[in-house]
C-alpha atoms as a PDB file:
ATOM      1  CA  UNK A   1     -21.471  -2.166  -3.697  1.00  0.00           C
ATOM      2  CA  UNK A   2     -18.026  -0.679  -4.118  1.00  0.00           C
ATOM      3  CA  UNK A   3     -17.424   3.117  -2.280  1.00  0.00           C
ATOM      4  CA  UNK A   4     -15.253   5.285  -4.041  1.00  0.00           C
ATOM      5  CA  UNK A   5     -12.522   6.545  -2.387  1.00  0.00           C
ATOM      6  CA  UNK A   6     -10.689  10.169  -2.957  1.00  0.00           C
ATOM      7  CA  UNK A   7      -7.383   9.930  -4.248  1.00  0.00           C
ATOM      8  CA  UNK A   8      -6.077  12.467  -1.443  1.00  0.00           C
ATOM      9  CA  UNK A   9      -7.687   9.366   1.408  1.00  0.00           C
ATOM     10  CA  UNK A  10      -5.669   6.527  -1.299  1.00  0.00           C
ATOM     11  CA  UNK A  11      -2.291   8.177  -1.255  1.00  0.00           C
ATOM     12  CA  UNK A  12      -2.569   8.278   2.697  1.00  0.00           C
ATOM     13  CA  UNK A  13      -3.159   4.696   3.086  1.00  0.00           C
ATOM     14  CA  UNK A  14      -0.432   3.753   0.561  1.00  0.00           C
ATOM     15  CA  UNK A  15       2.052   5.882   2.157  1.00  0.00           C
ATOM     16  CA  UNK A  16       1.170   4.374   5.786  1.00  0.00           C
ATOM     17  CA  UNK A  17       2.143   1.342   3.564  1.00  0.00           C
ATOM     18  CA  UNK A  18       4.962   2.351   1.851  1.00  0.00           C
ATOM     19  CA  UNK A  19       6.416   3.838   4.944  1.00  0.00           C
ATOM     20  CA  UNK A  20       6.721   0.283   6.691  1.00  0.00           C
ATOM     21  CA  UNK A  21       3.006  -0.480   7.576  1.00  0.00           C
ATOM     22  CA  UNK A  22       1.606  -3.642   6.895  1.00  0.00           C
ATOM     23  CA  UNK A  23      -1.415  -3.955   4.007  1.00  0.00           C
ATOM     24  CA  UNK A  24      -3.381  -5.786   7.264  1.00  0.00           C
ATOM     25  CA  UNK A  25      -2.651  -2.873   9.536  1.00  0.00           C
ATOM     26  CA  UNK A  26      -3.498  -0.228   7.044  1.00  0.00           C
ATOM     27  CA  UNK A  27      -6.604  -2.010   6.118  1.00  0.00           C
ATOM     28  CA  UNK A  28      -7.802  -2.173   9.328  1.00  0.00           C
ATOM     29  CA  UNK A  29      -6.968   1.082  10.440  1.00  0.00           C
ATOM     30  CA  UNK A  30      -7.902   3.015   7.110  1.00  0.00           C
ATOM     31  CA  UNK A  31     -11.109   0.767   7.229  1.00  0.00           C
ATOM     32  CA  UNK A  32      -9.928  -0.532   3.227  1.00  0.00           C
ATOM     33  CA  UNK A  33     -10.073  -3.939   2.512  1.00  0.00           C
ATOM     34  CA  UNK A  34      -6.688  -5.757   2.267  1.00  0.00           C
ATOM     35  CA  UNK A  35      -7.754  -6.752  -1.815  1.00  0.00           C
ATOM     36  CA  UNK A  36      -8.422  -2.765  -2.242  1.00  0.00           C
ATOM     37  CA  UNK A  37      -4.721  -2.148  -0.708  1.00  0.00           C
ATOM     38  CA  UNK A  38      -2.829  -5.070  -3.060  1.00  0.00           C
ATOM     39  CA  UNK A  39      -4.946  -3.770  -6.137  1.00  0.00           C
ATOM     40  CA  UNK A  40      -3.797  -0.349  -5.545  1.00  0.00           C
ATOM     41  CA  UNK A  41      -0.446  -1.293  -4.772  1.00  0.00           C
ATOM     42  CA  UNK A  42       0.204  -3.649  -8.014  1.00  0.00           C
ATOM     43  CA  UNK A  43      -1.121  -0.942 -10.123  1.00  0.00           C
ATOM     44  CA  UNK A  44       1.630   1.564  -9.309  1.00  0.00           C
ATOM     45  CA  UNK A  45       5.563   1.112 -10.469  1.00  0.00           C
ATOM     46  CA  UNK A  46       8.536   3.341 -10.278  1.00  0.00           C
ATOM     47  CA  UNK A  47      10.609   4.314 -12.670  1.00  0.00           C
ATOM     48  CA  UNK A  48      12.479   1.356 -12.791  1.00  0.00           C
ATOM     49  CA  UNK A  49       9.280  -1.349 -13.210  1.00  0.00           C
ATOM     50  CA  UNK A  50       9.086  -2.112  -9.957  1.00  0.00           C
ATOM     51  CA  UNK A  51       6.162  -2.263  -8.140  1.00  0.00           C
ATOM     52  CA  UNK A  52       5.370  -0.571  -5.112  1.00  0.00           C
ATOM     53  CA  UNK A  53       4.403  -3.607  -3.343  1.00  0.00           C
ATOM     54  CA  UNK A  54       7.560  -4.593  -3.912  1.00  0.00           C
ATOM     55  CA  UNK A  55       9.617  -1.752  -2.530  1.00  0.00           C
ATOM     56  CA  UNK A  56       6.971  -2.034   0.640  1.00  0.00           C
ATOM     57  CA  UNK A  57       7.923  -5.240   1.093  1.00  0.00           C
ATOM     58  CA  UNK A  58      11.811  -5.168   0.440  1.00  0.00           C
ATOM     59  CA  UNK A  59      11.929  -1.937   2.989  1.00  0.00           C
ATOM     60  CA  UNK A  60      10.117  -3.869   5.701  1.00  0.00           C
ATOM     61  CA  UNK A  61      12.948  -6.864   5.005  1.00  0.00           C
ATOM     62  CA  UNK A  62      15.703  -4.238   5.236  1.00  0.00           C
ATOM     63  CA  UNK A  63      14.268  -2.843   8.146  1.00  0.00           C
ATOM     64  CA  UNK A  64      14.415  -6.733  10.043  1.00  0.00           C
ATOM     65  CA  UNK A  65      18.045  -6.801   9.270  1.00  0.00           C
END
């Protein structure tokens, strides 16, 4: 059965993400499953359309380089 989670706990985990975490380490550390994280992710977009998942992974890319 699904637990809800409170928004406040939600915006903490996608910020860990956001801020160059990976969805795996989040999930394990926030104790979130990894389908939970991508769900949430997809379902948010900036201004311009794109997803947050997207800027996640694009800052993690520039961050290699």
């Amino acid at each position: 059965m699904p637990r809800h989670i409170p928004q406040e706990r939600k915006d903490e985990i996608l910020l860990a993400v956001k801020n160059g975490s990976s969805v795996h380490e989040a999930s394990a550390a926030f104790s979130v499953s990894v389908k939970t994280i991508y769900a949430w992710l997809r379902g948010q977009t900036d201004n311009t359309g794109t997803s947050s998942l997207e800027i996640a992974k694009l800052r993690r890319e520039n961050q290699e380089l």
